[in-house]
Protein backbone atom coordinates (compact mmCIF):
# COMPACT_ATOMS: atom_id res chain seq x y z
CA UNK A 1 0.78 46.98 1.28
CA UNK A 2 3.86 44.81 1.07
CA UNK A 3 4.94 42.50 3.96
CA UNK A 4 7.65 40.79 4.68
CA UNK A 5 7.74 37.70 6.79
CA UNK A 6 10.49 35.91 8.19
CA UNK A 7 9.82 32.19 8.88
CA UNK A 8 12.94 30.27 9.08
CA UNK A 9 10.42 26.91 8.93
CA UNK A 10 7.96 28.26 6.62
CA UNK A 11 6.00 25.80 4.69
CA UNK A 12 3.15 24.90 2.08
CA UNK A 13 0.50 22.12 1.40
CA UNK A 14 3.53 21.21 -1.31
CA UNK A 15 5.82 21.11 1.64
CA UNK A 16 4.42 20.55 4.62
CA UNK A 17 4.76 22.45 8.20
CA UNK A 18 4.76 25.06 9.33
CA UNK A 19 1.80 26.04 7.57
CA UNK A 20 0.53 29.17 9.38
CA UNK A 21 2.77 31.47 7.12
CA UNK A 22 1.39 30.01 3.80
CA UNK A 23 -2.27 30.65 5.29
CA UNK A 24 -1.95 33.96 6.53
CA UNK A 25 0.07 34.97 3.81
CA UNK A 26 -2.60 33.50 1.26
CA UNK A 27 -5.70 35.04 2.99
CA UNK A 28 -3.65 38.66 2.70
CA UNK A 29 -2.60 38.28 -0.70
CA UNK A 30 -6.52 37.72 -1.51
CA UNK A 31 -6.96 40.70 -0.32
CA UNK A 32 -4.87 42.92 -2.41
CA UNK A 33 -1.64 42.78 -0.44
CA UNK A 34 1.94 41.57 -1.49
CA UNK A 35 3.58 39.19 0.81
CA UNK A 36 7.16 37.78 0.51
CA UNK A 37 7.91 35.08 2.78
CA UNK A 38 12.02 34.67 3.39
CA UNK A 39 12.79 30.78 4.99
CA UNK A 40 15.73 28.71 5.39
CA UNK A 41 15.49 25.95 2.52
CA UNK A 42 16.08 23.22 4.73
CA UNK A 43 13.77 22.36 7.58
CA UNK A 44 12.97 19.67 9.90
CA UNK A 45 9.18 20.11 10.19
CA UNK A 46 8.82 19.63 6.12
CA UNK A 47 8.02 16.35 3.98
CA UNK A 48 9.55 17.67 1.43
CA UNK A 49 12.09 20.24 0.73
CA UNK A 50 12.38 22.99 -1.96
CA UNK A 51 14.30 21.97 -5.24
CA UNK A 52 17.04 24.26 -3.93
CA UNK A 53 17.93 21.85 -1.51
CA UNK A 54 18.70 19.48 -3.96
CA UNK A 55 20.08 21.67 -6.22
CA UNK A 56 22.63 22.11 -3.78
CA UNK A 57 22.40 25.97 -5.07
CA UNK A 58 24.89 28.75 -3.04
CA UNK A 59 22.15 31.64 -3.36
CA UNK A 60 18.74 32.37 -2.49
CA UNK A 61 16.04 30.99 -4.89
CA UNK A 62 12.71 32.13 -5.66
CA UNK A 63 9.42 30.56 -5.84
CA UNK A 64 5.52 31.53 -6.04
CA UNK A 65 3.14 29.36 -4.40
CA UNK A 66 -0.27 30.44 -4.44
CA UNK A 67 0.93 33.73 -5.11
CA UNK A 68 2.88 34.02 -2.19
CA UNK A 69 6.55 34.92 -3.29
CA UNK A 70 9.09 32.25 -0.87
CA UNK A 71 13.07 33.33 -0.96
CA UNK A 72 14.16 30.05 0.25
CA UNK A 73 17.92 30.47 1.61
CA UNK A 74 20.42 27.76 1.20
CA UNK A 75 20.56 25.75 4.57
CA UNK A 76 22.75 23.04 5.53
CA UNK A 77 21.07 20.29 6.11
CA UNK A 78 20.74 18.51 10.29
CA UNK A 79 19.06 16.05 12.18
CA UNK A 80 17.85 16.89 15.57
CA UNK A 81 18.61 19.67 18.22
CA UNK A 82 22.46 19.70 18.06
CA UNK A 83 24.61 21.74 16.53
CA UNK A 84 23.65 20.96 12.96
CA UNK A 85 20.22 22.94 13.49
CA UNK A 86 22.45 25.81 15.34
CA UNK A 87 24.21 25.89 12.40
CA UNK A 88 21.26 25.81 10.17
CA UNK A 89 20.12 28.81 11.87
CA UNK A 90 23.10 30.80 11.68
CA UNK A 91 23.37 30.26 7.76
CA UNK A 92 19.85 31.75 7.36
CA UNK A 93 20.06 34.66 9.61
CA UNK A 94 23.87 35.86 8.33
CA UNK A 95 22.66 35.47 4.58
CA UNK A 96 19.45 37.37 5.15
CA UNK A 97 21.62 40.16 7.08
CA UNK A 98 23.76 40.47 4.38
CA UNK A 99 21.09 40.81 1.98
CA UNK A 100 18.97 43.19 3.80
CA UNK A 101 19.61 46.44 2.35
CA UNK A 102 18.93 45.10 -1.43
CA UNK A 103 16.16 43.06 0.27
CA UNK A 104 14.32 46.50 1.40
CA UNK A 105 15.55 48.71 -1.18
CA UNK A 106 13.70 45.99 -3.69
CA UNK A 107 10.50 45.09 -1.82
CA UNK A 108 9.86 48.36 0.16
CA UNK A 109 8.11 46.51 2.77
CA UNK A 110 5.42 48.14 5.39
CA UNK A 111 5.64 45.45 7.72
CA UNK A 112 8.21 43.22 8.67
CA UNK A 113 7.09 40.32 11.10
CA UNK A 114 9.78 38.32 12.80
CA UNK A 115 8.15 34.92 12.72
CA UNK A 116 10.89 31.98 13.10
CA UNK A 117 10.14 29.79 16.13
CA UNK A 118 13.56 31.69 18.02
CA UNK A 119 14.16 34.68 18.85
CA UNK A 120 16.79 35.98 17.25
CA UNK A 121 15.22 36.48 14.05
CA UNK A 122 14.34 39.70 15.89
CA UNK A 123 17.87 41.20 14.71
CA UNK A 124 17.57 40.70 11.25
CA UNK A 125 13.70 41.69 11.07
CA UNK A 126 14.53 45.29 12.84
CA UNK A 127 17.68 46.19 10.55
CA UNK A 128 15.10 45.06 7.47
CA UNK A 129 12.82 47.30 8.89
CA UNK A 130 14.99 50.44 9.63
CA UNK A 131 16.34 50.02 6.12
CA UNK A 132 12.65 50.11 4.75
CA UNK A 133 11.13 52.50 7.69
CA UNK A 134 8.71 50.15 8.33
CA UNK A 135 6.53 48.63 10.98
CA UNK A 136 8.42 45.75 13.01
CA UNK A 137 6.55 42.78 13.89
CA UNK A 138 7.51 40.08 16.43
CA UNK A 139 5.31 37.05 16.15
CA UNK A 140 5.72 34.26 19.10
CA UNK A 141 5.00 30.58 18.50
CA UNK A 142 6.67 29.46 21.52
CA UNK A 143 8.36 31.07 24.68
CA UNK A 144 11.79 30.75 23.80
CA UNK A 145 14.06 30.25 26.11
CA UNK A 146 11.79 29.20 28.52
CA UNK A 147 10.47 26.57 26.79
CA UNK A 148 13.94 25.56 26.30
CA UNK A 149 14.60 25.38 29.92
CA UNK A 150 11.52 23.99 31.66
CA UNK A 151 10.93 21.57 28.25
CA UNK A 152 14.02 20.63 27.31
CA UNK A 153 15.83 20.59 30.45
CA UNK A 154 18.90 23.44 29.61
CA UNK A 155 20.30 25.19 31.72
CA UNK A 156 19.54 29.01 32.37
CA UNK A 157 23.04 29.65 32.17
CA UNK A 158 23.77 27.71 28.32
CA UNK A 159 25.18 29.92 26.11
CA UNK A 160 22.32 29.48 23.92
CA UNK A 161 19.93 30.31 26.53
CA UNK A 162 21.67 33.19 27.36
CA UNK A 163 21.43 34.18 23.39
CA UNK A 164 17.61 33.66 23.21
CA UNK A 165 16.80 35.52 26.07
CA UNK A 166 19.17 38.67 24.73
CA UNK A 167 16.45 37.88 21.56
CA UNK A 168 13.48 37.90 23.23
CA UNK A 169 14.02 41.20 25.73
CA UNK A 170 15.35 42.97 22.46
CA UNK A 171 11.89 42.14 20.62
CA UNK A 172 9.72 43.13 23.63
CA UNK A 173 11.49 46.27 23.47
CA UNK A 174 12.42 47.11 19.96
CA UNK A 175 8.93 45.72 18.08
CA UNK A 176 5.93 48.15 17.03
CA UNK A 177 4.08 44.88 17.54
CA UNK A 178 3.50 41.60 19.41
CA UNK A 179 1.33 39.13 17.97
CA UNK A 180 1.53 35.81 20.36
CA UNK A 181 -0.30 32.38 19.10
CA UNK A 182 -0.62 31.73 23.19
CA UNK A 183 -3.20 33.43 25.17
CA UNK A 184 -1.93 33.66 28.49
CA UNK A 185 1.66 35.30 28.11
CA UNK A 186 1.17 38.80 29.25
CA UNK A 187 2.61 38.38 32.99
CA UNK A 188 5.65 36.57 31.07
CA UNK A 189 5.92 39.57 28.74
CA UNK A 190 5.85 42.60 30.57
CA UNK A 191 8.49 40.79 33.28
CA UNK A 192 11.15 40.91 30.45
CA UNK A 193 9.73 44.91 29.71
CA UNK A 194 6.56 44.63 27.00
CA UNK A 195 4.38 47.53 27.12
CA UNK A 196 1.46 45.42 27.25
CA UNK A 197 -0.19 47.88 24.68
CA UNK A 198 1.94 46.58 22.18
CA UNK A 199 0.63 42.54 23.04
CA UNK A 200 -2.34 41.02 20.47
CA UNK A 201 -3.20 37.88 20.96
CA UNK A 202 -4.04 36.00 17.16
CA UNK A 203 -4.34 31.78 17.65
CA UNK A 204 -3.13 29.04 15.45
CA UNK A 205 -6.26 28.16 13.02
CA UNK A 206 -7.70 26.28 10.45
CA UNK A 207 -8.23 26.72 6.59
CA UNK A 208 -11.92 25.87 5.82
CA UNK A 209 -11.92 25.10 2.54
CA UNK A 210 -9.68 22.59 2.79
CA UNK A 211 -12.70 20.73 4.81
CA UNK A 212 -14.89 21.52 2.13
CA UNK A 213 -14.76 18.66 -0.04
CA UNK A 214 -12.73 20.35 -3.49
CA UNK A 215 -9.34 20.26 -0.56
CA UNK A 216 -9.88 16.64 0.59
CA UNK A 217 -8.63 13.26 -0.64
CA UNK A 218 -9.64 9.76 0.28
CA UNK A 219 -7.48 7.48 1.99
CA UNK A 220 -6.30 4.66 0.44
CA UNK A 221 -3.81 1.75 0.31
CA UNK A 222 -2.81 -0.05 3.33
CA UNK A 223 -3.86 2.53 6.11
CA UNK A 224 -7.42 2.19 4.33
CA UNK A 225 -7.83 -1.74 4.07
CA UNK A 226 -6.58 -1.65 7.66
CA UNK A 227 -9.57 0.62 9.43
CA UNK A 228 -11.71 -1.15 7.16
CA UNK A 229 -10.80 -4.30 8.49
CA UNK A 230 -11.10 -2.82 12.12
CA UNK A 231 -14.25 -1.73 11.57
CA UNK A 232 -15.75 -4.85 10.37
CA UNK A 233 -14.87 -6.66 13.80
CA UNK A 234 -16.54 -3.68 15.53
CA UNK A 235 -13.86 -2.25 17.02
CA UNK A 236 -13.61 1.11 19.17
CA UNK A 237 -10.54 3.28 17.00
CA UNK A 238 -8.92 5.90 19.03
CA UNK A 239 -6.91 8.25 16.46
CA UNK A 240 -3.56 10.32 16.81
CA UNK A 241 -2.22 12.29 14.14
CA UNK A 242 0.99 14.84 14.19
CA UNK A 243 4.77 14.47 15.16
CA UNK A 244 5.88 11.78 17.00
CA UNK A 245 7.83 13.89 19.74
CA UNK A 246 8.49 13.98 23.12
CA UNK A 247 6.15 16.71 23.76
CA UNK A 248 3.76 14.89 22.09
CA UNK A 249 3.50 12.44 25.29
CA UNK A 250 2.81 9.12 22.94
CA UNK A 251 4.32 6.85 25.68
CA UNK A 252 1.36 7.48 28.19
CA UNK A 253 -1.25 6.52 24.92
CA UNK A 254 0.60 3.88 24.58
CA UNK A 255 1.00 2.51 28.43
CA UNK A 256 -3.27 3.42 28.21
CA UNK A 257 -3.26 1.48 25.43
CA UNK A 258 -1.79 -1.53 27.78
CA UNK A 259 -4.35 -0.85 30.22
CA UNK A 260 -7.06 -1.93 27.98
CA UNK A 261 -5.59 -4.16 25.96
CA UNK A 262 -8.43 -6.98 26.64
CA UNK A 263 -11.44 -4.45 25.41
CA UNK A 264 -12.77 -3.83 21.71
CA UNK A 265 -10.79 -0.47 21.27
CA UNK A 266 -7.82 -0.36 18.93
CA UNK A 267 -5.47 2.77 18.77
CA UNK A 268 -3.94 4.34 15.25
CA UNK A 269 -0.93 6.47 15.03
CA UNK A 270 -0.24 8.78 11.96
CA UNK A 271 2.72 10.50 11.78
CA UNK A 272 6.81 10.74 12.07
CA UNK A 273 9.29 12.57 14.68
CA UNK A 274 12.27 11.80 16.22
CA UNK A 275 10.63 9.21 18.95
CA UNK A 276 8.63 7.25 15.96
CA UNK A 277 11.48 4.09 15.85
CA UNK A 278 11.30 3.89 19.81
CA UNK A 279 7.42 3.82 20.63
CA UNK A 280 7.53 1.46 16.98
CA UNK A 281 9.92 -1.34 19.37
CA UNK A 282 8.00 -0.32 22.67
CA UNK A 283 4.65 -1.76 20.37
CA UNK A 284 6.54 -4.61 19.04
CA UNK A 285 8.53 -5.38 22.34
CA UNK A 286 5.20 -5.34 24.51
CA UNK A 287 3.00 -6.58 22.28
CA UNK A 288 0.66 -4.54 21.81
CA UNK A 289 -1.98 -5.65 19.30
CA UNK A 290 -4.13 -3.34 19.90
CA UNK A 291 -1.77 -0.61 18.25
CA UNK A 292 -0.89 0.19 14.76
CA UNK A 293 1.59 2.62 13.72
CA UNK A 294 1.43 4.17 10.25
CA UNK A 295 3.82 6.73 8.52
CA UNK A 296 2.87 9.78 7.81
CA UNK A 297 0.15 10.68 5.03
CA UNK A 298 -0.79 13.49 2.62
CA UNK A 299 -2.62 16.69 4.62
CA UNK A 300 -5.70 16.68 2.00
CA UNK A 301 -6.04 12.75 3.28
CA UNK A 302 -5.98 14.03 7.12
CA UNK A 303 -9.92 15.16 7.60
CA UNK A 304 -10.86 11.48 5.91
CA UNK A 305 -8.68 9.85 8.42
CA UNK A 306 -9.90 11.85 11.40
CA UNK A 307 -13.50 10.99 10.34
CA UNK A 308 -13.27 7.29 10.19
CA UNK A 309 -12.36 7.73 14.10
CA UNK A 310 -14.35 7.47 17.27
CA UNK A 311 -12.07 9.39 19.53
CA UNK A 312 -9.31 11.56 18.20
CA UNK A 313 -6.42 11.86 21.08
CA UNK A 314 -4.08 14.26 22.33
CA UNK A 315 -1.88 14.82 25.10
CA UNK A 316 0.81 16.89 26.75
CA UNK A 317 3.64 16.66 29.14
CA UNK A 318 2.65 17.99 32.46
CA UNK A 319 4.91 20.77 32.70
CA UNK A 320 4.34 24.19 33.67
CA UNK A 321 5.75 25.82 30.38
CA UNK A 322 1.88 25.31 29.16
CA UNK A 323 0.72 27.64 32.16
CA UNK A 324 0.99 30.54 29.60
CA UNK A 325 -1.55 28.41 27.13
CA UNK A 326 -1.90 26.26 24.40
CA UNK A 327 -2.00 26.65 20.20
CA UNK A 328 -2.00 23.47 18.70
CA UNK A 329 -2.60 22.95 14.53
CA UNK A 330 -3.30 19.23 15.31
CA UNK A 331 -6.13 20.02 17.51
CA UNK A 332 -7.64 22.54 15.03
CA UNK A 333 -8.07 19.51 12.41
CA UNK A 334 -9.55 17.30 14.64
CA UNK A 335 -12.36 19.89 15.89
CA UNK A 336 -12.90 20.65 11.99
CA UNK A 337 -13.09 17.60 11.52
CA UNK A 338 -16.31 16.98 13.86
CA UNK A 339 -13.82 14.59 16.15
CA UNK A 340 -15.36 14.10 20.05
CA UNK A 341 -11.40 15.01 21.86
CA UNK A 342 -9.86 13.14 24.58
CA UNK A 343 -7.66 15.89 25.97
CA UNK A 344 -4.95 15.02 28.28
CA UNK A 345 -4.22 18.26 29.41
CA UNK A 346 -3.04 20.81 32.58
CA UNK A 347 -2.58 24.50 30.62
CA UNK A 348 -3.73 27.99 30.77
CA UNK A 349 -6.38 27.38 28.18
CA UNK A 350 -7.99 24.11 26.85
CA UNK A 351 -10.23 24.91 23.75
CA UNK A 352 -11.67 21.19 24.36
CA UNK A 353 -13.38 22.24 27.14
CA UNK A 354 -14.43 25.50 26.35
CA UNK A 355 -15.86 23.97 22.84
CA UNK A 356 -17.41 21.37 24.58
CA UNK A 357 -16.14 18.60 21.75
CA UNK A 358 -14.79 16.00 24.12
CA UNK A 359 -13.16 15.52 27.57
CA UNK A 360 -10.27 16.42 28.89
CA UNK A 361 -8.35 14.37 31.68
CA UNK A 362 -5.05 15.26 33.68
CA UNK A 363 -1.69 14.68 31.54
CA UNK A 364 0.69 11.88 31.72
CA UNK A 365 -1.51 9.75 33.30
CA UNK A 366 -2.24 6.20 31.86
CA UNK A 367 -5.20 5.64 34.19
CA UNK A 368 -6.71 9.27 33.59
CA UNK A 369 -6.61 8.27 29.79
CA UNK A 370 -7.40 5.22 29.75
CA UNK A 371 -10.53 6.22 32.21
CA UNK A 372 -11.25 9.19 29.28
CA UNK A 373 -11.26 6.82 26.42
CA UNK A 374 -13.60 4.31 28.49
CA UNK A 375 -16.08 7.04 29.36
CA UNK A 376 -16.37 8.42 25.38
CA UNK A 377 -17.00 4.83 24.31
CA UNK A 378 -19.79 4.39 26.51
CA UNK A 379 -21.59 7.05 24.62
CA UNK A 380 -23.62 6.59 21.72
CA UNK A 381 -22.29 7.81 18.24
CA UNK A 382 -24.67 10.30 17.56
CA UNK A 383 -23.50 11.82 21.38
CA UNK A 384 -19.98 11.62 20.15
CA UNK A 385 -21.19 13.14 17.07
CA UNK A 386 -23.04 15.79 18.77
CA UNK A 387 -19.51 16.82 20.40
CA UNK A 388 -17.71 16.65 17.61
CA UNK A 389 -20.17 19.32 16.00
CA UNK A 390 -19.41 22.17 18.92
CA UNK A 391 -15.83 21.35 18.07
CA UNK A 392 -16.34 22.06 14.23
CA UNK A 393 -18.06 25.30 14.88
CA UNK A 394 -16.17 26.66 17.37
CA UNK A 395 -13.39 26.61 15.01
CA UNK A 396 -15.31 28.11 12.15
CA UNK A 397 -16.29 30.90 14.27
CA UNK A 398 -13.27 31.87 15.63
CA UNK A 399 -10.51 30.07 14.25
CA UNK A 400 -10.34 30.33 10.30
CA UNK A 401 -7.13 31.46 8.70
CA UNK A 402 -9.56 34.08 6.68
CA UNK A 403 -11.20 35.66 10.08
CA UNK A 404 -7.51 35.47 11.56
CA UNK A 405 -5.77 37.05 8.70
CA UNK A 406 -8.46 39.89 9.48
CA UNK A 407 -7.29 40.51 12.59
CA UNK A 408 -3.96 40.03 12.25
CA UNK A 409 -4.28 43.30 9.45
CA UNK A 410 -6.52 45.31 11.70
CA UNK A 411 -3.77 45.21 14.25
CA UNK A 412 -1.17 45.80 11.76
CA UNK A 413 -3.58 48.98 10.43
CA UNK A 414 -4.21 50.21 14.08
């Protein structure tokens, strides 16, 4: 069958995040289907950006990746959560409404999944569908505008609150489907009038073969030379990887990294966000030796990275918005990867623990972490190894893009 998917932020290995579009849409496309991905060209989660971009082209452009067909919109471009990336928005969403009649009319879709990170993709996705008569899809990352509101700090009453939560009752309502990456949303749901019926849950995955040796790359340059060199004065490296955000709660690594700043354990940080030049001056200022910051690298480099670690880290803010559960990509690489996990965690779900690959400690709390990391290095690397291996197949078994796609269809087909 044909499906549509909207992803404002869609991605590619070419591109970067978000990649759960690219591997859904590649494992369906495998298996006989057509899949036509339409995404804003511009996008703050990408390394790189289409050509179009460039280009500085008025129109929509096409491309095939993998053959996956992207329509990447024209975009202007922003930097953070101002009105730049409101007005980013906007330009997608009005050019794909204008376009939606020829859009259906020339694809003939049987499933159009709303798939964009906000809500109000929801709009555009149901007058695609009712043009096409097809199946409507909404697909939740996040709980927008909660997350918003109890992340963020807005206020229930911002305008743009107001407009995401008009979004998100009108998808609960109006969608054949709900497909939600977080496990624990149903109360949430049905309060703003899902018929639960409608609710699947599918997770955030991994692609296997990319972990397979034909996918990965060797690390090299300085980033190399440097865990070389830490590893030949014995050192205990505890590993981060992913966007340097506020939600990514790097400030409480870093104040554990204080705390044991006189033992044999050095910390690495991979990676770019907003809050990457800050916690960069909060190393310098404080003098942390113990720390290294390095910029981002290539995804087919990530599993070699991961492996030359002892601990892999991640943490969260501890707020209730992760009471409805947690999907992150990050933590699927480091469980393929065969990482032992210290989890600094409070959620509805913690795939750490249920794995067994690691430990998991309360959030935002230097002592608690720096307690975690303490208690991993006292094991022996074949123990750590041992927990690293639950990780790796508890991701195989459940989480694959290819066993996801499959569900993802069956619900689709039911």
């Amino acid at each position: 069958m044909n499906i549509l998917y909207l992803n404002h932020y869609a991605g590619s290995p070419i591109y970067g995040m978000e990649y759960r579009p690219y591997y859904l849409s590649r494992e369906w496309v495998r298996a006989g289907h057509s899949v036509r991905i339409l995404a804003g060209a511009f996008s703050h989660l990408r390394v790189r950006q289409p050509g179009v971009v460039a280009s500085g082209a008025r129109h929509a452009t096409a491309e095939c990746i993998d053959g996956i067909e992207y329509v990447w919109f024209p975009t202007p471009e922003y930097q953070g959560n101002g009105l730049g990336r409101f007005l980013n928005i906007w330009a997608f969403l009005r050019q794909v409404w204008s376009e939606a009649r020829r859009i259906a009319d020339e694809f003939r879709p049987r499933v159009v999944i709303a798939s964009s990170t906000y809500p109000m993709d929801i709009w555009v996705a149901r007058r695609l569908a009712r043009f096409a008569e097809a199946k409507l899809v909404f697909e939740v990352h996040d709980l927008w505008p909660l997350t918003l509101i109890e992340v963020a700090g807005m206020s229930a009453t911002h305008p743009f609150v107001r407009l995401c939560q008009w979004a998100e009752n009108a998808a609960y309502r109006d969608a054949d489907v709900v497909v939600s990456m977080l496990p624990k949303v149903h109360g949430h749901m049905a309060g703003h009038g899902l018929d639960l019926r409608k609710l699947h849950i599918v997770p955030n995955g991994i692609a296997t073969e990319e972990w397979q040796g034909s996918g990965e790359k060797p690390l090299g340059g300085t980033l190399a030379d440097h865990i070389e060199a830490l590893r030949l004065r014995g050192v205990l490296l505890v590993g981060y990887a992913g966007s340097h955000g506020v939600p990514n709660s790097l400030d409480t690594l870093l104040d554990s990294a204080a705390l044991l700043k006189v033992r044999q354990i050095h910390f690495l940080l991979v990676g770019d966000g907003h809050e990457k030049a800050r916690l960069l001056a909060r190393v310098r200022n404080e003098g942390l030796s113990n720390v290294t910051m390095f910029p981002p690298i290539e995804k087919a480099c990530i599993p070699a990275f991961l492996r030359s670690l002892d601990i892999a880290y991640i943490g969260w803010q501890n707020s209730p918005i992760y009471r409805f559960g947690i999907a992150p990509n990050k933590l699927m690489d480091y469980m393929m990867a065969g990482c032992a996990v210290l989890h600094a965690v409070s959620a509805g779900n913690d795939p750490v623990a249920e794995s067994g690959c690691g430990l998991s400690v309360p959030p935002e709390s230097p002592q608690a972490i720096a307690e975690g990391i303490l208690k991993l290095s006292e094991l022996s690397a074949a123990e750590r190894s041992a927990m690293g291996k639950k990780g790796a197949a508890f991701v195989q078994n459940a989480h694959s893009y290819s066993v996801l796609a499959r569900r993802f269809l069956d619900v689709l087909q039911e």
